[in-house]
C-alpha atoms as a PDB file:
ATOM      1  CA  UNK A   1     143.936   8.827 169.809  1.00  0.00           C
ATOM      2  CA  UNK A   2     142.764  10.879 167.096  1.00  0.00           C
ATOM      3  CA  UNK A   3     139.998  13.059 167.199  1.00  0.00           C
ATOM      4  CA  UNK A   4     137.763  14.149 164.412  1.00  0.00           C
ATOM      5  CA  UNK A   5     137.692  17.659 164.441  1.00  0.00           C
ATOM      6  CA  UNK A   6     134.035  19.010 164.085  1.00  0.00           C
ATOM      7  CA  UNK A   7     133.413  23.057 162.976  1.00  0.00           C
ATOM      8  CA  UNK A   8     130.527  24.300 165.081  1.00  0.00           C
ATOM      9  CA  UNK A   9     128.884  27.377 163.647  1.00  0.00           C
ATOM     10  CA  UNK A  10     129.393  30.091 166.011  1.00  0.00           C
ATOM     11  CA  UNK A  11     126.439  31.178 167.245  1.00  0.00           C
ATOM     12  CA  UNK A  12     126.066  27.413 169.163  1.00  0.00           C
ATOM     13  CA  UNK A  13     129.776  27.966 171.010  1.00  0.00           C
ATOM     14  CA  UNK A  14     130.065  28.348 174.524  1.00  0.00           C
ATOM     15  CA  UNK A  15     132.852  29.176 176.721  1.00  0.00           C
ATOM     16  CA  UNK A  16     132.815  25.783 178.273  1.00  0.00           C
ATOM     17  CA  UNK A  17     132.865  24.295 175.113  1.00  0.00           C
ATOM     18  CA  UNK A  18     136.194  25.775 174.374  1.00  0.00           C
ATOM     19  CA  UNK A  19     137.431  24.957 177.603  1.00  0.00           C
ATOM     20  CA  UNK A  20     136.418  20.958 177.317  1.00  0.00           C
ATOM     21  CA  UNK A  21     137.974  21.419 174.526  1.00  0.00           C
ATOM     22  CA  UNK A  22     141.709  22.747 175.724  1.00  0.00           C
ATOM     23  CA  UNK A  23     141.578  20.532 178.979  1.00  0.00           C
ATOM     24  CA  UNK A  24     141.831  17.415 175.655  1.00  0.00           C
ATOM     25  CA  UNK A  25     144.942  18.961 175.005  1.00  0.00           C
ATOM     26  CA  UNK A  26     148.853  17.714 176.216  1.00  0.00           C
ATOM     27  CA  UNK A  27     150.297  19.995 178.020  1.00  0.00           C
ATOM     28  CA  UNK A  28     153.189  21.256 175.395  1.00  0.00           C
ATOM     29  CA  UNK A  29     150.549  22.150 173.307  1.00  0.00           C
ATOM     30  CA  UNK A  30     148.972  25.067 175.387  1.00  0.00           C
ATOM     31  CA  UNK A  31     151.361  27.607 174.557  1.00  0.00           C
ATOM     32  CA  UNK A  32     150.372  27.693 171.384  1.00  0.00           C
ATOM     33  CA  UNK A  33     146.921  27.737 172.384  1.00  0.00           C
ATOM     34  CA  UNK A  34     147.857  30.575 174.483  1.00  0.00           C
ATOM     35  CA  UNK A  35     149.621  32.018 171.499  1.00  0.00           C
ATOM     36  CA  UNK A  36     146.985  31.811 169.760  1.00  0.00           C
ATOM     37  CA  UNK A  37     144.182  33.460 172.045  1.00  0.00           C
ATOM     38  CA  UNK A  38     146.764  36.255 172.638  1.00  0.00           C
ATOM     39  CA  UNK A  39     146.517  37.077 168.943  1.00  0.00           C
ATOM     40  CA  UNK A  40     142.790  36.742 168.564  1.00  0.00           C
ATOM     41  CA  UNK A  41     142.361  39.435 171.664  1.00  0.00           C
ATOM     42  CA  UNK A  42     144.936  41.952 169.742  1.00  0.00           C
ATOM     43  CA  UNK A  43     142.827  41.682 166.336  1.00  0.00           C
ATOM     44  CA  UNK A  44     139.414  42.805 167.185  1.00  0.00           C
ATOM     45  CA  UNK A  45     136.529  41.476 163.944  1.00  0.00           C
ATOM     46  CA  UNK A  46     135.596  44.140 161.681  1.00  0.00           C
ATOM     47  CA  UNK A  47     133.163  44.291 158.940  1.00  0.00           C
ATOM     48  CA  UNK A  48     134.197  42.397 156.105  1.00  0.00           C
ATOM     49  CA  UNK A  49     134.896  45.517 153.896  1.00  0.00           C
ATOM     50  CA  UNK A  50     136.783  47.434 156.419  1.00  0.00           C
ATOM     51  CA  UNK A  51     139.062  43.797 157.729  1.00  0.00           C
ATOM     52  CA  UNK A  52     141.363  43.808 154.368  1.00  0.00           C
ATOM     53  CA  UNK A  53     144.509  45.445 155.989  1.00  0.00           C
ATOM     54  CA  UNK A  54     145.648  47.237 152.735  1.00  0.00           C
ATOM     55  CA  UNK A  55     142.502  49.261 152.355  1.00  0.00           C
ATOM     56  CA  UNK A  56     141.427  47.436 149.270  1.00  0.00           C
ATOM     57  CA  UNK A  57     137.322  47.061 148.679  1.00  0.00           C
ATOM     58  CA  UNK A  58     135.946  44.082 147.467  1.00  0.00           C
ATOM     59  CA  UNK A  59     136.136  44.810 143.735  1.00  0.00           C
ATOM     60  CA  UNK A  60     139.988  46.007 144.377  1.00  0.00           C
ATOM     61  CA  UNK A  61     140.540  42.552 145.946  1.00  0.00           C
ATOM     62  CA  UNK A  62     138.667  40.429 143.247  1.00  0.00           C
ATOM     63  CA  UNK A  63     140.682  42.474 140.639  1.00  0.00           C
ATOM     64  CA  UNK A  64     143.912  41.437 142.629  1.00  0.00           C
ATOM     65  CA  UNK A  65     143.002  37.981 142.670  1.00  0.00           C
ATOM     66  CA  UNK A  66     142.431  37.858 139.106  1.00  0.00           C
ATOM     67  CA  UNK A  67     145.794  39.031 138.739  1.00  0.00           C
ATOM     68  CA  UNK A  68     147.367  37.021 141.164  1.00  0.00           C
ATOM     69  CA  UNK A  69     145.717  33.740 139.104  1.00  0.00           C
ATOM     70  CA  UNK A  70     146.921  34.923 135.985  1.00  0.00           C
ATOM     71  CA  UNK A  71     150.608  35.704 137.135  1.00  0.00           C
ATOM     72  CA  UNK A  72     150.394  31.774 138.886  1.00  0.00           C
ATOM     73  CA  UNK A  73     148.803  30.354 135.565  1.00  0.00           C
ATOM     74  CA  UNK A  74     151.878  32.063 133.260  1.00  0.00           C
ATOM     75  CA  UNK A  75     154.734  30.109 136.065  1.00  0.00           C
ATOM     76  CA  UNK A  76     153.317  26.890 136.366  1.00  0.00           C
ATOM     77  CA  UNK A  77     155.139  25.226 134.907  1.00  0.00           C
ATOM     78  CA  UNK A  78     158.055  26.826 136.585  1.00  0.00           C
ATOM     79  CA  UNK A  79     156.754  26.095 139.709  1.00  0.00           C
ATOM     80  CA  UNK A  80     156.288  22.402 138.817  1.00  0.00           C
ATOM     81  CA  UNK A  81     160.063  22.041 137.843  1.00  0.00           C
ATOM     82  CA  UNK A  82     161.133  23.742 141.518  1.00  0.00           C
ATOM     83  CA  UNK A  83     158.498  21.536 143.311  1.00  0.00           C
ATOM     84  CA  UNK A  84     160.803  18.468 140.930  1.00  0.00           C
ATOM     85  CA  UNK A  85     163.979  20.047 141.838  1.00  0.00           C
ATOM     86  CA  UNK A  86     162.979  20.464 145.642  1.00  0.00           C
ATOM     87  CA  UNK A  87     161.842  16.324 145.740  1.00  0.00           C
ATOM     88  CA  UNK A  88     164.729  15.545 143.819  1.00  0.00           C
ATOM     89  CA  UNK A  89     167.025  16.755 146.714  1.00  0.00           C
ATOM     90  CA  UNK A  90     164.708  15.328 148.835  1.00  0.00           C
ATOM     91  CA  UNK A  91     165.175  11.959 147.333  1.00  0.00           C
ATOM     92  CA  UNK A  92     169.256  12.586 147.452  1.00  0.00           C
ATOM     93  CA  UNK A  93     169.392  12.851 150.899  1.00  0.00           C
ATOM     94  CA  UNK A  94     170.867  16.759 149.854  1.00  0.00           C
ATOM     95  CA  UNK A  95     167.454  18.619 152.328  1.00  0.00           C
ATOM     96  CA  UNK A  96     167.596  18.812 156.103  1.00  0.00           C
ATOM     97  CA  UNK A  97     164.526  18.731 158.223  1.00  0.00           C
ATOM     98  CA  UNK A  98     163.402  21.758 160.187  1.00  0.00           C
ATOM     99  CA  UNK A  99     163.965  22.198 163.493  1.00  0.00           C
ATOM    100  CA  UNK A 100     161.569  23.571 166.081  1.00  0.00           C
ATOM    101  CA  UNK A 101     161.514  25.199 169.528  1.00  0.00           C
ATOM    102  CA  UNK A 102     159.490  23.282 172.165  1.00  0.00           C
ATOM    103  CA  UNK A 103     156.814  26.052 171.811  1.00  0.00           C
ATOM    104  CA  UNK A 104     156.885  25.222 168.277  1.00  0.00           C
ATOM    105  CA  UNK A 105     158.581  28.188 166.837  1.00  0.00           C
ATOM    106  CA  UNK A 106     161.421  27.093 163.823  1.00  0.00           C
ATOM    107  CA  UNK A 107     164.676  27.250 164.753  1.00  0.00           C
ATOM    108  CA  UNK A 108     166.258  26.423 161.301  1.00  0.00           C
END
């Protein structure tokens, strides 16, 4: 069954909510959920300005962007003929699929 996932802005969340939620979940699933709310314990929110881990402000990041756009806009067309390449080998039968752990961590 496929659920439609619905963002609730977070001022309307409740702990029960979250836990409804979780109880929908099969059981090989909840590691990652577990994972997950390991992670989100160890990184505490900041304010925006102080969160970027590099100690960029928000003009340093914009600028970075900018570059970042410019250096993707100048390989495009590189990128294009790898993404051809890649679907090529696909197509071949030459690729082989990714493996996973049961707690969903890739193996190979």
């Amino acid at each position: 069954m496929k659920r439609k996932i619905q963002a609730m802005p977070r001022k309307m969340l409740t702990h029960q909510q979250v836990v409804d939620l979780v109880m929908t979940l099969p059981p090989d699933r909840l590691i990652s959920v577990y994972d997950f709310t390991l992670f989100v314990m160890s990184h505490p929110l900041m304010p925006a300005e102080v969160a970027d881990i590099f100690g960029e402000n928000a003009e340093e990041m914009r600028a970075d962007e900018a570059e970042w756009d410019q250096q993707f806009e100048a390989s495009r067309e590189d990128l294009r003929a790898i993404a051809h390449e890649a679907a090529e080998e696909f197509r071949a039968g030459r690729t082989k699929p990714m493996e996973f752990s049961p707690e969903g961590r890739l193996i190979r």
